[in-house]
PDB file of N, CA and C in Angstrom:
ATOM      1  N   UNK A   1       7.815  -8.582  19.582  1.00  0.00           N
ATOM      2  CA  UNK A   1       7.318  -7.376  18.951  1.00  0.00           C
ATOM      3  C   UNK A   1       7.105  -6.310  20.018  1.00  0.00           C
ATOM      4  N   UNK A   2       7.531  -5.037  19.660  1.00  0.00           N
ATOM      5  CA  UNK A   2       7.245  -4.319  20.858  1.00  0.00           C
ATOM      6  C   UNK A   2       5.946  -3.533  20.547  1.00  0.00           C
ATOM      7  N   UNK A   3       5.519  -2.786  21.953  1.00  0.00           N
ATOM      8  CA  UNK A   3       4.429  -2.108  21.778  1.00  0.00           C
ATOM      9  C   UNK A   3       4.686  -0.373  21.368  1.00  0.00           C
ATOM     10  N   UNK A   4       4.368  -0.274  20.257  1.00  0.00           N
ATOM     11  CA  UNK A   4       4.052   0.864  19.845  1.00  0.00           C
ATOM     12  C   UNK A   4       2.673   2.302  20.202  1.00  0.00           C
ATOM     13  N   UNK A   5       1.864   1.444  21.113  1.00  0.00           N
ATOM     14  CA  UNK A   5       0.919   2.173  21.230  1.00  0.00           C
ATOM     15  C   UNK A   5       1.352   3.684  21.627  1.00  0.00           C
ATOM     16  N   UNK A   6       2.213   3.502  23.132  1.00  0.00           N
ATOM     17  CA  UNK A   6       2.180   5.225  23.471  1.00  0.00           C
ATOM     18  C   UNK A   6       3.209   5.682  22.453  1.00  0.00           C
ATOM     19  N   UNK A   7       3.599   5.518  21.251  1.00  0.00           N
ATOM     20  CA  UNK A   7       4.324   6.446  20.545  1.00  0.00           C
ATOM     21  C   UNK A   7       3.257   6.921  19.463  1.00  0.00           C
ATOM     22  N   UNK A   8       2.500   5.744  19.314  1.00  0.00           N
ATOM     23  CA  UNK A   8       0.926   6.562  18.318  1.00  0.00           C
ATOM     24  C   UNK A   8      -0.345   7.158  19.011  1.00  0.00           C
ATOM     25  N   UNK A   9      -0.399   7.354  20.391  1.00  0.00           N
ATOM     26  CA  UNK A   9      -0.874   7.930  20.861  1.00  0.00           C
ATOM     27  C   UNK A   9       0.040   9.374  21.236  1.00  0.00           C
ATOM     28  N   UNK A  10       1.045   9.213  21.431  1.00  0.00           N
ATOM     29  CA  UNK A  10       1.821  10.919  21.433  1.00  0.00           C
ATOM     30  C   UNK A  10       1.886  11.596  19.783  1.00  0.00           C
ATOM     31  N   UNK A  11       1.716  10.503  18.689  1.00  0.00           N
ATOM     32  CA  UNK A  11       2.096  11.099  17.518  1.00  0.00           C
ATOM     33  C   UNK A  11       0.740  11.460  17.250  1.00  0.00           C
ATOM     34  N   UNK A  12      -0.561  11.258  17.869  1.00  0.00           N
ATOM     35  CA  UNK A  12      -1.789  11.569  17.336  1.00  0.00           C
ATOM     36  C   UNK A  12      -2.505  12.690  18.199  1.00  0.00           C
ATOM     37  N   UNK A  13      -1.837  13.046  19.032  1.00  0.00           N
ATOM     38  CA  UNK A  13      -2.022  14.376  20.238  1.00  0.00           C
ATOM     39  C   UNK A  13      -1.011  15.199  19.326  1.00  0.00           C
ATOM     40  N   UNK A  14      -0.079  15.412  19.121  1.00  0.00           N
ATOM     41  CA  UNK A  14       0.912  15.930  17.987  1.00  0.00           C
ATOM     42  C   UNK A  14       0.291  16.601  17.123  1.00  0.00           C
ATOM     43  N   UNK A  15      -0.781  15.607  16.416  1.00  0.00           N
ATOM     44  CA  UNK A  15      -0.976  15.699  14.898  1.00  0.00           C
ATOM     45  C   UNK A  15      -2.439  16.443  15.096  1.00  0.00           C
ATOM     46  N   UNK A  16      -3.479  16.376  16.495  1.00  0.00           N
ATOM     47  CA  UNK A  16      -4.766  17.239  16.450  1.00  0.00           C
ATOM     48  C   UNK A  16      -4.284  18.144  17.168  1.00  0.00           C
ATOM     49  N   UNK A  17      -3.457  18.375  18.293  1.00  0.00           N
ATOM     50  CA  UNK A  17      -3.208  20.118  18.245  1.00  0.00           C
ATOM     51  C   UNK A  17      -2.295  20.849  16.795  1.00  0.00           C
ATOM     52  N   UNK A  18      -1.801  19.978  16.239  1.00  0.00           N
ATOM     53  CA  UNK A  18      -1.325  21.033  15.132  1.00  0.00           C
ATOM     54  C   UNK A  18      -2.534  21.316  14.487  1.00  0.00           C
ATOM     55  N   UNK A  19      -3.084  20.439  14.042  1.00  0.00           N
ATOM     56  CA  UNK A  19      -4.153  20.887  13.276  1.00  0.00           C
ATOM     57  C   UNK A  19      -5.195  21.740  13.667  1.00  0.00           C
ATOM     58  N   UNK A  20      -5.629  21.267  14.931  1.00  0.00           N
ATOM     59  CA  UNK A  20      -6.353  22.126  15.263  1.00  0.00           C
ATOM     60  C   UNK A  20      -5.507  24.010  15.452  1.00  0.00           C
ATOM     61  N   UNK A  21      -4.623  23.453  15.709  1.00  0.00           N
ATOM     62  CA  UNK A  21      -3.935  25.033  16.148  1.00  0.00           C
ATOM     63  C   UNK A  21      -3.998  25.774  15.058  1.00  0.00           C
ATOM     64  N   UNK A  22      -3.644  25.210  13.467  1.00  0.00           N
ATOM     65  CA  UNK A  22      -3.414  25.636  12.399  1.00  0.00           C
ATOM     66  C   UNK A  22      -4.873  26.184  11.939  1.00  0.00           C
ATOM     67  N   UNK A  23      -6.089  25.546  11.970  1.00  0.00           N
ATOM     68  CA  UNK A  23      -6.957  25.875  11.578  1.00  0.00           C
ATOM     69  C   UNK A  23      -7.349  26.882  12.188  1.00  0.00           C
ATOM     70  N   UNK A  24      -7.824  27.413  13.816  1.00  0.00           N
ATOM     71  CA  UNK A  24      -7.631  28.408  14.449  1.00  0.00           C
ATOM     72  C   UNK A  24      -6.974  29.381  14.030  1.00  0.00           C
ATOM     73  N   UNK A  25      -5.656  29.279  13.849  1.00  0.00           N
ATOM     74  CA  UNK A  25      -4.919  30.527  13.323  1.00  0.00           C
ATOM     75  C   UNK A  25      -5.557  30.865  11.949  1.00  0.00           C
ATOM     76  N   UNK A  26      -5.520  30.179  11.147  1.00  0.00           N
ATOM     77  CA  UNK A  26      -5.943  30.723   9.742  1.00  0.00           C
ATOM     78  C   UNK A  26      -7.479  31.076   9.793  1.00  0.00           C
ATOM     79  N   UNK A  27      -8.487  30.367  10.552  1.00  0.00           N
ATOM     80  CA  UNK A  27      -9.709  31.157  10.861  1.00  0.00           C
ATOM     81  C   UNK A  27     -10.010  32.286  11.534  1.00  0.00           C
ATOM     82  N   UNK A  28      -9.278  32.387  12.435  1.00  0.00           N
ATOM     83  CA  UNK A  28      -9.166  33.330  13.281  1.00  0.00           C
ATOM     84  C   UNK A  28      -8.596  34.790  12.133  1.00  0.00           C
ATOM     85  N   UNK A  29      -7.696  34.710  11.727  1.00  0.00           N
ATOM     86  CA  UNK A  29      -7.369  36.144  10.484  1.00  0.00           C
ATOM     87  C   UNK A  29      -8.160  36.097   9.755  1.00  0.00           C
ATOM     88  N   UNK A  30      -8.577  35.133   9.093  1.00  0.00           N
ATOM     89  CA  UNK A  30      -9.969  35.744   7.816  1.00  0.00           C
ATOM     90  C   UNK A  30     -11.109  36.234   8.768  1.00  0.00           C
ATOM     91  N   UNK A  31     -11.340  36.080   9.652  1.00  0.00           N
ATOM     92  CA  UNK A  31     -12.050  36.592  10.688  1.00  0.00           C
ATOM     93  C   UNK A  31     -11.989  38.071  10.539  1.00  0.00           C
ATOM     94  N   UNK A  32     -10.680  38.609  11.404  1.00  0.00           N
ATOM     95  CA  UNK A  32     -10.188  39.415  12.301  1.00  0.00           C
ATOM     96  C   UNK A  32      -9.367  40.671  10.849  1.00  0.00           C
ATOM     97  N   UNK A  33      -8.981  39.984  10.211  1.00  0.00           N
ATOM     98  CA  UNK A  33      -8.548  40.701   9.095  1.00  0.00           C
ATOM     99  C   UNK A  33      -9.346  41.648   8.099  1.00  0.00           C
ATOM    100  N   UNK A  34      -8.869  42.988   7.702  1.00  0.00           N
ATOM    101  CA  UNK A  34      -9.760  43.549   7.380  1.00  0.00           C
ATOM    102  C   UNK A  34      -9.314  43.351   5.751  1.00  0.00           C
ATOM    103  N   UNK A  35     -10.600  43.319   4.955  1.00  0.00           N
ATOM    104  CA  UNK A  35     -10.885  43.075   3.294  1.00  0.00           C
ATOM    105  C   UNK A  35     -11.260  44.133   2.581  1.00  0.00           C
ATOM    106  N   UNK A  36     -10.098  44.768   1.722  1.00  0.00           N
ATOM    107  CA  UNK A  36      -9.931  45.925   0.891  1.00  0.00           C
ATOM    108  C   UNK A  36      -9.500  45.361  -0.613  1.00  0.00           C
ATOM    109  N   UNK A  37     -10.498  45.174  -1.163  1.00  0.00           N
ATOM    110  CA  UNK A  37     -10.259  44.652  -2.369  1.00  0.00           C
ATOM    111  C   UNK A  37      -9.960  45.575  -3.313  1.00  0.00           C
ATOM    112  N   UNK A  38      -8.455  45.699  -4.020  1.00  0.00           N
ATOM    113  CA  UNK A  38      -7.743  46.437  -4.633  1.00  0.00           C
ATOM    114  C   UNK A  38      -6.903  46.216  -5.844  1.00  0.00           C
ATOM    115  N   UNK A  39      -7.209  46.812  -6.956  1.00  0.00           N
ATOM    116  CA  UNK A  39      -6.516  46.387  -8.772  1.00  0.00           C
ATOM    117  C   UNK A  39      -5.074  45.896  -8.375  1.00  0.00           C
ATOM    118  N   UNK A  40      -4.313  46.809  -7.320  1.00  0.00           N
ATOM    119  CA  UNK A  40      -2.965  46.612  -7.247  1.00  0.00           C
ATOM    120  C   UNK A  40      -2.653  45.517  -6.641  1.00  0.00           C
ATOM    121  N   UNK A  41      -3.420  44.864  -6.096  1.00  0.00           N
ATOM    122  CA  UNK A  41      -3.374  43.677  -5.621  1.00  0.00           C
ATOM    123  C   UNK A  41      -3.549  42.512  -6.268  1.00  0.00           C
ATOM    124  N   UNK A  42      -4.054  42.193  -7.449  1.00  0.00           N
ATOM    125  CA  UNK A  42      -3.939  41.232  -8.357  1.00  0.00           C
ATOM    126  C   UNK A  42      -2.995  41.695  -9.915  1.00  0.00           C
ATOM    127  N   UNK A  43      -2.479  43.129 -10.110  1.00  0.00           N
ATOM    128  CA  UNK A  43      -1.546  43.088 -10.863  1.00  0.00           C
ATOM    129  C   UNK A  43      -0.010  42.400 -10.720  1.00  0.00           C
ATOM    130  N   UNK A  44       0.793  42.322 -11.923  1.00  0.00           N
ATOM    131  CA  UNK A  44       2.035  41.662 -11.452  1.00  0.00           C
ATOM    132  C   UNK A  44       2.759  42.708 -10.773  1.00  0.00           C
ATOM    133  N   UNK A  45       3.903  42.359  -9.719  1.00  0.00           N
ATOM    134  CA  UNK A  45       5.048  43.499  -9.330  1.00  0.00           C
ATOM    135  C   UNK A  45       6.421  43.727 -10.278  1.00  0.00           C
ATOM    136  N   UNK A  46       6.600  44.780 -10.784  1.00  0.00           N
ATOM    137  CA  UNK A  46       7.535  44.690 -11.967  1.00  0.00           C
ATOM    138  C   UNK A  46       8.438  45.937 -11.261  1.00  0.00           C
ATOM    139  N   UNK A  47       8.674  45.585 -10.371  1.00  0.00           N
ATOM    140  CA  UNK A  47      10.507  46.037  -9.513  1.00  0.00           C
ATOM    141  C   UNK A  47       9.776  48.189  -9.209  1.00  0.00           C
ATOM    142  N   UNK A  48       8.340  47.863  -8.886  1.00  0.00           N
ATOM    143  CA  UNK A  48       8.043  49.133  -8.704  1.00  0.00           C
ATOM    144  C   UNK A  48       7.311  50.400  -9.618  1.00  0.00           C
ATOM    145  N   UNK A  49       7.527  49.309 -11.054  1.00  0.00           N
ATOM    146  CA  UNK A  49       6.654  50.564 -12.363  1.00  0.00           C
ATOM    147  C   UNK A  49       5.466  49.836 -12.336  1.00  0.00           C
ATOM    148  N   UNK A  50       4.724  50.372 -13.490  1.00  0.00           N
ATOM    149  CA  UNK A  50       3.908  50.029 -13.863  1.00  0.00           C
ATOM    150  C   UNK A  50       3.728  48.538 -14.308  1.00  0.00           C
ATOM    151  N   UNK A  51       2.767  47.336 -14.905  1.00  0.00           N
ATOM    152  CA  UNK A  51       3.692  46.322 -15.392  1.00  0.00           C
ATOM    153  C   UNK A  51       3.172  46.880 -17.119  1.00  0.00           C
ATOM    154  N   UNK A  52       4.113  46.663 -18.079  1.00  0.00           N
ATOM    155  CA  UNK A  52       3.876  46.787 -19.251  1.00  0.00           C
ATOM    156  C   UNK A  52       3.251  45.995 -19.789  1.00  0.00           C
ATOM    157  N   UNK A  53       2.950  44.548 -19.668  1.00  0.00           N
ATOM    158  CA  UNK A  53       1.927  44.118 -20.153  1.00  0.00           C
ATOM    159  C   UNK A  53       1.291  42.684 -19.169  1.00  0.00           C
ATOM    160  N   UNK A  54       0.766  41.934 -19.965  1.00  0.00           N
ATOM    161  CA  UNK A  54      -0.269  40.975 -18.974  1.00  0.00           C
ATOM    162  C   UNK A  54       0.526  39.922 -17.886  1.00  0.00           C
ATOM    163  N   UNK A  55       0.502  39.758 -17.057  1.00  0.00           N
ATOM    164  CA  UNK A  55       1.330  38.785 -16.340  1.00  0.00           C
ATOM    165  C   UNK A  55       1.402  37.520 -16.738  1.00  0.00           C
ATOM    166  N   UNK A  56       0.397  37.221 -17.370  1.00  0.00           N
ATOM    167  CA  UNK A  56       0.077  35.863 -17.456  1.00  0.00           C
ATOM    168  C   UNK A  56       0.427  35.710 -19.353  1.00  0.00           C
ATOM    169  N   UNK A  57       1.094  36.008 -19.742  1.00  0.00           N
ATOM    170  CA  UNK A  57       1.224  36.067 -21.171  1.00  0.00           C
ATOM    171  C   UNK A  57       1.743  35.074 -21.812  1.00  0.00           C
ATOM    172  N   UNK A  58       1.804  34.395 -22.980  1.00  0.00           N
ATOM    173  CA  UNK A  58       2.165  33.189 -22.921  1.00  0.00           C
ATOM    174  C   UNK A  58       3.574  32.708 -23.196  1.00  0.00           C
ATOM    175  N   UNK A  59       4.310  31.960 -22.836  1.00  0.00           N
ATOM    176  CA  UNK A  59       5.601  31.769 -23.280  1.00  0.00           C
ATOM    177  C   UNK A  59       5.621  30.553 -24.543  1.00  0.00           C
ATOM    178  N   UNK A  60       6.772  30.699 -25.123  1.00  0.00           N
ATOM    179  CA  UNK A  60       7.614  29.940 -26.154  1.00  0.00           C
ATOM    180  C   UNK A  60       7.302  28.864 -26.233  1.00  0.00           C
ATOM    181  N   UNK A  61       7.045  27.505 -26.621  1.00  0.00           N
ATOM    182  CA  UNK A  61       7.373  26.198 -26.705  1.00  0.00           C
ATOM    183  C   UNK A  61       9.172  25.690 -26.311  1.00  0.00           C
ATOM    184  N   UNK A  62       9.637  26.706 -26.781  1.00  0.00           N
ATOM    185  CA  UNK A  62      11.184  26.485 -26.731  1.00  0.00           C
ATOM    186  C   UNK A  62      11.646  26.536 -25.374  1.00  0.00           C
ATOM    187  N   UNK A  63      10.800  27.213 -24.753  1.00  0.00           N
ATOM    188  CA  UNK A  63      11.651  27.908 -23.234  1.00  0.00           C
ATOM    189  C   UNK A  63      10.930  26.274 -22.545  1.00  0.00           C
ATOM    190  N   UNK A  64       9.838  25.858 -21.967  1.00  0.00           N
ATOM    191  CA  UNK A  64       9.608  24.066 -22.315  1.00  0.00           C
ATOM    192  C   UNK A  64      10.416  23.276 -22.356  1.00  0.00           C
ATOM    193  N   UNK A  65      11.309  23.745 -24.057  1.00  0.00           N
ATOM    194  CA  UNK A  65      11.699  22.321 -24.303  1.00  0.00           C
ATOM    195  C   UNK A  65      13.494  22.294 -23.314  1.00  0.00           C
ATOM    196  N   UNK A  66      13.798  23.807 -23.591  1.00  0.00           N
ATOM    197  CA  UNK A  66      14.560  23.722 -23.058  1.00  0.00           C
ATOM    198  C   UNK A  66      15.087  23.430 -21.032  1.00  0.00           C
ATOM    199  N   UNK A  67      13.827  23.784 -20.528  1.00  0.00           N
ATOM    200  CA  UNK A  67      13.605  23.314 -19.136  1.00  0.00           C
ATOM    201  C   UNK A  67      13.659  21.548 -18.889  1.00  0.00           C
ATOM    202  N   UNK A  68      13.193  21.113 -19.713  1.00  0.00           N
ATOM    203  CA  UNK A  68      13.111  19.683 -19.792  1.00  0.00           C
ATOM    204  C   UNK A  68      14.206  19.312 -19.985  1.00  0.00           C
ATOM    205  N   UNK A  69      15.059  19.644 -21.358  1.00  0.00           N
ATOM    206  CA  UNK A  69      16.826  19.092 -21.142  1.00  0.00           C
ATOM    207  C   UNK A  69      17.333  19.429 -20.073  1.00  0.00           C
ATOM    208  N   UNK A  70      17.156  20.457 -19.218  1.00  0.00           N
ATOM    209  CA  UNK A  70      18.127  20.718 -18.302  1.00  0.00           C
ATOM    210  C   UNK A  70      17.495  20.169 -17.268  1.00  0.00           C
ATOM    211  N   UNK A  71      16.476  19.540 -17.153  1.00  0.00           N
ATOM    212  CA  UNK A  71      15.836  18.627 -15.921  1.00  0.00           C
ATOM    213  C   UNK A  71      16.615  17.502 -16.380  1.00  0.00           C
ATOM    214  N   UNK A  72      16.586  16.959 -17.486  1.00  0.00           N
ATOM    215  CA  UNK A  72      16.902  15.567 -17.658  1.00  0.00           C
ATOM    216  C   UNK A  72      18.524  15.072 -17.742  1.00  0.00           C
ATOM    217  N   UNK A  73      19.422  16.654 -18.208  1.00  0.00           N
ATOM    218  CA  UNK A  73      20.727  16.687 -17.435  1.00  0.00           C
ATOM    219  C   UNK A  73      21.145  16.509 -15.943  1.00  0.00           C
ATOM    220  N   UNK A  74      20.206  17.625 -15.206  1.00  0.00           N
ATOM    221  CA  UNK A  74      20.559  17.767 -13.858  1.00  0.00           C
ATOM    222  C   UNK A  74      20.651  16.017 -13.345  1.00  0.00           C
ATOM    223  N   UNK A  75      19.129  15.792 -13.608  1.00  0.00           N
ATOM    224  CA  UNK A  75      18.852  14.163 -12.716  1.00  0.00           C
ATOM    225  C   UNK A  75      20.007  13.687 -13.534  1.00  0.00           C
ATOM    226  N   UNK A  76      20.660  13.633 -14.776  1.00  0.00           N
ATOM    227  CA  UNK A  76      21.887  12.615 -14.845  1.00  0.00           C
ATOM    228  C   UNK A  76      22.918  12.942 -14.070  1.00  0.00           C
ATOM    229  N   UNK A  77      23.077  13.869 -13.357  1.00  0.00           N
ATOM    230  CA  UNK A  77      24.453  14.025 -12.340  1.00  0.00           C
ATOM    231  C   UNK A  77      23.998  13.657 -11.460  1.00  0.00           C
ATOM    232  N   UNK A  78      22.780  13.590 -11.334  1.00  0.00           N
ATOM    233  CA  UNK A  78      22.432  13.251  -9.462  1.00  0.00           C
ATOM    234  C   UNK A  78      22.097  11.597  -9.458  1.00  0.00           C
ATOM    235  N   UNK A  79      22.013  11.251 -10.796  1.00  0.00           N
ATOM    236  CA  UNK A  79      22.634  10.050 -10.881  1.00  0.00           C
ATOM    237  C   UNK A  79      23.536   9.171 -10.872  1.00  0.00           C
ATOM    238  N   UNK A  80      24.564  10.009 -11.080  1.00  0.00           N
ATOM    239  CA  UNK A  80      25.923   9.793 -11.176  1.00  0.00           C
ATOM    240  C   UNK A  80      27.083   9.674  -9.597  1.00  0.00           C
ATOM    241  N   UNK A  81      26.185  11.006  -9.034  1.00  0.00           N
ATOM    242  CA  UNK A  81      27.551  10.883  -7.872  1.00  0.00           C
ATOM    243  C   UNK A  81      27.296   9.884  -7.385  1.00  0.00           C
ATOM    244  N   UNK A  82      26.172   8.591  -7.012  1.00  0.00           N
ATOM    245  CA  UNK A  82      26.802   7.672  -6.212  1.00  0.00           C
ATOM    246  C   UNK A  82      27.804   6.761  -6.511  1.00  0.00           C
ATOM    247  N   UNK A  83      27.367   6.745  -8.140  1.00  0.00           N
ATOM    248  CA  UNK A  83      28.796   6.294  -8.680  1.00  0.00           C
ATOM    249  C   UNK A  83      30.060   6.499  -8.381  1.00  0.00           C
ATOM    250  N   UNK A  84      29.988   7.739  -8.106  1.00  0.00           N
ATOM    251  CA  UNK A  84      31.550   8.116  -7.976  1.00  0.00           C
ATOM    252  C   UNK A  84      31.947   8.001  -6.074  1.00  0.00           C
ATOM    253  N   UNK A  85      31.196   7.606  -5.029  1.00  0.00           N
ATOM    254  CA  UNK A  85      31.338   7.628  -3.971  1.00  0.00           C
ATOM    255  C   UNK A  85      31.560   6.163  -3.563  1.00  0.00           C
ATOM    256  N   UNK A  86      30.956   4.874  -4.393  1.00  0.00           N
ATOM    257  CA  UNK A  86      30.694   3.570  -4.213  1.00  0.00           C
ATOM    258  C   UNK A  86      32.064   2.631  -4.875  1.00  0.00           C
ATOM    259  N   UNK A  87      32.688   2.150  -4.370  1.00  0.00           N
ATOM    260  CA  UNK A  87      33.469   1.325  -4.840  1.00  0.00           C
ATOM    261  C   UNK A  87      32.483   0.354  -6.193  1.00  0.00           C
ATOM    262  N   UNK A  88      32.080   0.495  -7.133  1.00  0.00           N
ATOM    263  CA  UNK A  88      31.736  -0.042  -8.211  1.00  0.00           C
ATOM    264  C   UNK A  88      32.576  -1.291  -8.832  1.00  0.00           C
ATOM    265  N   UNK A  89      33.685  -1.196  -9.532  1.00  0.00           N
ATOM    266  CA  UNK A  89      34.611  -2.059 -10.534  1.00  0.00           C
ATOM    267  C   UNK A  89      33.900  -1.705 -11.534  1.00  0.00           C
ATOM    268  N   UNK A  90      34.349  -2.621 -12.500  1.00  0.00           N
ATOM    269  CA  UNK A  90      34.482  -2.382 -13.387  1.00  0.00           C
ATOM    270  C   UNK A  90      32.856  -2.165 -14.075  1.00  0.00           C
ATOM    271  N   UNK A  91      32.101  -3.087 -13.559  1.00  0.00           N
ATOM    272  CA  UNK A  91      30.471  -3.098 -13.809  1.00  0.00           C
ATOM    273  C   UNK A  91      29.915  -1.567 -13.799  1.00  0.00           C
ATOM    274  N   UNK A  92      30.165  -1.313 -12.351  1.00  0.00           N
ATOM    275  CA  UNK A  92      29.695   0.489 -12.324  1.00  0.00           C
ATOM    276  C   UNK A  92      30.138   1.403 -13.258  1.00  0.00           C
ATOM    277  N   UNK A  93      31.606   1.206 -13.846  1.00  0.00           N
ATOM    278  CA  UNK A  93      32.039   2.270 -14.921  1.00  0.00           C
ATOM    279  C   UNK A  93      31.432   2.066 -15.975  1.00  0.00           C
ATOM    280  N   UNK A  94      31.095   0.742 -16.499  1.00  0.00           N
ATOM    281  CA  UNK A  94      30.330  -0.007 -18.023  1.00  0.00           C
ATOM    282  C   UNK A  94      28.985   0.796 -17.884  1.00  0.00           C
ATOM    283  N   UNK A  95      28.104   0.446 -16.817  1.00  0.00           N
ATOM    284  CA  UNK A  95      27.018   1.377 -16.533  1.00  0.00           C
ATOM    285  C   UNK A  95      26.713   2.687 -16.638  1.00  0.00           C
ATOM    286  N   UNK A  96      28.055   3.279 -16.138  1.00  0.00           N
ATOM    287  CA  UNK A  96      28.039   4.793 -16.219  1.00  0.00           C
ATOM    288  C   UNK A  96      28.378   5.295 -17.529  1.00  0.00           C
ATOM    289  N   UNK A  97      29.500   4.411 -18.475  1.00  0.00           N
ATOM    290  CA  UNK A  97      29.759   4.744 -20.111  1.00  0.00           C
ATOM    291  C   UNK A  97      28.329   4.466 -20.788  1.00  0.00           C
ATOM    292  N   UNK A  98      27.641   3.470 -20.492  1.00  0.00           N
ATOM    293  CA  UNK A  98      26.264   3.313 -21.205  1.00  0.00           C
ATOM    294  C   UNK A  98      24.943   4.518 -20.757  1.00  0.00           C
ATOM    295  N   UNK A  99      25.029   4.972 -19.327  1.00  0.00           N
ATOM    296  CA  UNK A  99      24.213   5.933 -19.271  1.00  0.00           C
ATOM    297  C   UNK A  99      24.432   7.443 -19.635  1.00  0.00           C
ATOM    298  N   UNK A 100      26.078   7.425 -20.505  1.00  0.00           N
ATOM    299  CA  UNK A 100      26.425   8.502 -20.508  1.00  0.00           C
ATOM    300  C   UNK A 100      26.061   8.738 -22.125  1.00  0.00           C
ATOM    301  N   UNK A 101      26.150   7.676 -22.846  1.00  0.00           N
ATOM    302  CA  UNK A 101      25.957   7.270 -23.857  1.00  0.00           C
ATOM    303  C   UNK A 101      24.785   7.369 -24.444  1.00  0.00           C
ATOM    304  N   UNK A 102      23.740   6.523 -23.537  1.00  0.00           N
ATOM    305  CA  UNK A 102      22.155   7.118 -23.872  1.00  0.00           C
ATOM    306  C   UNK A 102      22.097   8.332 -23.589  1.00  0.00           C
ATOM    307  N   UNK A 103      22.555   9.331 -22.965  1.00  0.00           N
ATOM    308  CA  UNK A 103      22.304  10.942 -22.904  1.00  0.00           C
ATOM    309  C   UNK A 103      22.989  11.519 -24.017  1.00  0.00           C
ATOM    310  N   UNK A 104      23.617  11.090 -24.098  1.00  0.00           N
ATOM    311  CA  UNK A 104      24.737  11.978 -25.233  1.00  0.00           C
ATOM    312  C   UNK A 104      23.826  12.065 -26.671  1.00  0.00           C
ATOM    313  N   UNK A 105      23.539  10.572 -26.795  1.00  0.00           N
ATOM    314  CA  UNK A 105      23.092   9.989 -28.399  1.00  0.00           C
ATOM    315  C   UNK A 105      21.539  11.001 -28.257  1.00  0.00           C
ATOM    316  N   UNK A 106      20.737  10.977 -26.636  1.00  0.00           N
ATOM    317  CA  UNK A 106      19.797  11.910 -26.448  1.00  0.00           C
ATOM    318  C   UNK A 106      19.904  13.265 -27.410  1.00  0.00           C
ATOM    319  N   UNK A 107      20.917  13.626 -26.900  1.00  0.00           N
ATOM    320  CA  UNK A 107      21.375  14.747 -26.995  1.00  0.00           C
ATOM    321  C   UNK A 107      21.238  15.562 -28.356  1.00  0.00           C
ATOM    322  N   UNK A 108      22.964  14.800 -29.009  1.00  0.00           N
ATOM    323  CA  UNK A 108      22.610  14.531 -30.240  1.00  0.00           C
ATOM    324  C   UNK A 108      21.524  14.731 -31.145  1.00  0.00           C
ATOM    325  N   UNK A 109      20.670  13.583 -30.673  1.00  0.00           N
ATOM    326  CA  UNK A 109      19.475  13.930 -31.846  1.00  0.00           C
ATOM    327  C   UNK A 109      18.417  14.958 -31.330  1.00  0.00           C
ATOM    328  N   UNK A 110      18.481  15.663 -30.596  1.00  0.00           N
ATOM    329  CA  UNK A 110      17.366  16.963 -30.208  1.00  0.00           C
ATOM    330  C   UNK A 110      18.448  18.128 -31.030  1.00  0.00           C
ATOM    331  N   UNK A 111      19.676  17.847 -30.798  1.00  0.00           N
ATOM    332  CA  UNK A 111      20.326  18.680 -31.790  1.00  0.00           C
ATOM    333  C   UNK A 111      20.264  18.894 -32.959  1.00  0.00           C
ATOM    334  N   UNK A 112      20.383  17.697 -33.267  1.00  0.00           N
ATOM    335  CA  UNK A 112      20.612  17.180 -34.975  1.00  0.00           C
ATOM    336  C   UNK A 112      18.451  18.082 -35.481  1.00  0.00           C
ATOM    337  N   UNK A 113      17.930  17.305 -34.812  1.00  0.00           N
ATOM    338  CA  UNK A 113      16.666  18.217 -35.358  1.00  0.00           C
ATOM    339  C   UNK A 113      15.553  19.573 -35.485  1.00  0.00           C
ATOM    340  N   UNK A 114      17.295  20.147 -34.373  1.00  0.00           N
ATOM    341  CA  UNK A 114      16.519  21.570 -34.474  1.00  0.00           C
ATOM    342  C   UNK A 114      16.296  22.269 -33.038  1.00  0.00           C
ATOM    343  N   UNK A 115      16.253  21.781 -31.989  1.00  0.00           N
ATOM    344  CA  UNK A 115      15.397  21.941 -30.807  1.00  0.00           C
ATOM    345  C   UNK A 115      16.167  22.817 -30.242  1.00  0.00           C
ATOM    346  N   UNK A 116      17.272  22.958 -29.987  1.00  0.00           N
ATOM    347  CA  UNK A 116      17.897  23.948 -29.221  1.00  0.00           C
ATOM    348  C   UNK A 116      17.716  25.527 -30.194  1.00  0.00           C
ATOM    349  N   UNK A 117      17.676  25.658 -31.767  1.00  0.00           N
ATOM    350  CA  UNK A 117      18.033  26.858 -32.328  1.00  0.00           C
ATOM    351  C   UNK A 117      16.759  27.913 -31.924  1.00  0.00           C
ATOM    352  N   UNK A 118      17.221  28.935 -31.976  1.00  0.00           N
ATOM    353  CA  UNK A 118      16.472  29.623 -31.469  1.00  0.00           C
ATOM    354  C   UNK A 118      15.995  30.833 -32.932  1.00  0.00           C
ATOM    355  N   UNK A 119      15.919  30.100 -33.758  1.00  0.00           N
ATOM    356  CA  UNK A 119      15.872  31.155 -35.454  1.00  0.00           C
ATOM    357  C   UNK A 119      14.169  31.271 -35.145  1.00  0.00           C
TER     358      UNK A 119
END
């Protein structure tokens, strides 16, 4: 077994000057920094006008549902390419028709009941 000590003693000199350095810096400006508390500073930025209404306003259920399919698409491709990089046979393709299958049939029925229309 080898000895690890002087690499956790360099990784722990590492880890209290960052910290310490970091805390310094960020104490040091709330310090040194001057505090002008201003409306325009907690309104939203809307490309330079005015903003027309509240920033924080509420959105859709739909805009949700639709972020979630396209999360649960994306991760199926990023599931997929190792498939396509790995010598598999025939097992890996059966796998990949069945996971393509549970997405699809997914799919399907968020369709079939409505979820994508936007009426």
């Amino acid at each position: 077994m080898t000895d690890l000590s002087h690499e956790v003693d360099a990784l722990s000199v590492v880890a209290a000057v960052s910290f310490t350095l970091g805390a310094a810096l960020l104490g040091g400006s709330a310090l040194v920094a001057p505090s002008v508390p201003a409306l325009e500073k907690v309104l939203a930025y809307e490309c330079g006008f005015e903003p027309f209404e509240d920033a924080r306003s509420r959105f859709d259920v739909r805009f949700y549902l639709v972020a979630l399919l396209f999360i649960i698409f994306d991760l199926e491709v990023a599931f997929l390419f190792p498939l396509v990089g790995t010598p598999t046979g025939v097992a890996g393709t059966w796998f990949a028709v069945g996971f393509l299958g549970v997405l699809t049939g997914g799919f399907v029925y968020e369709w079939s009941r409505g979820a994508l229309q936007w009426s």
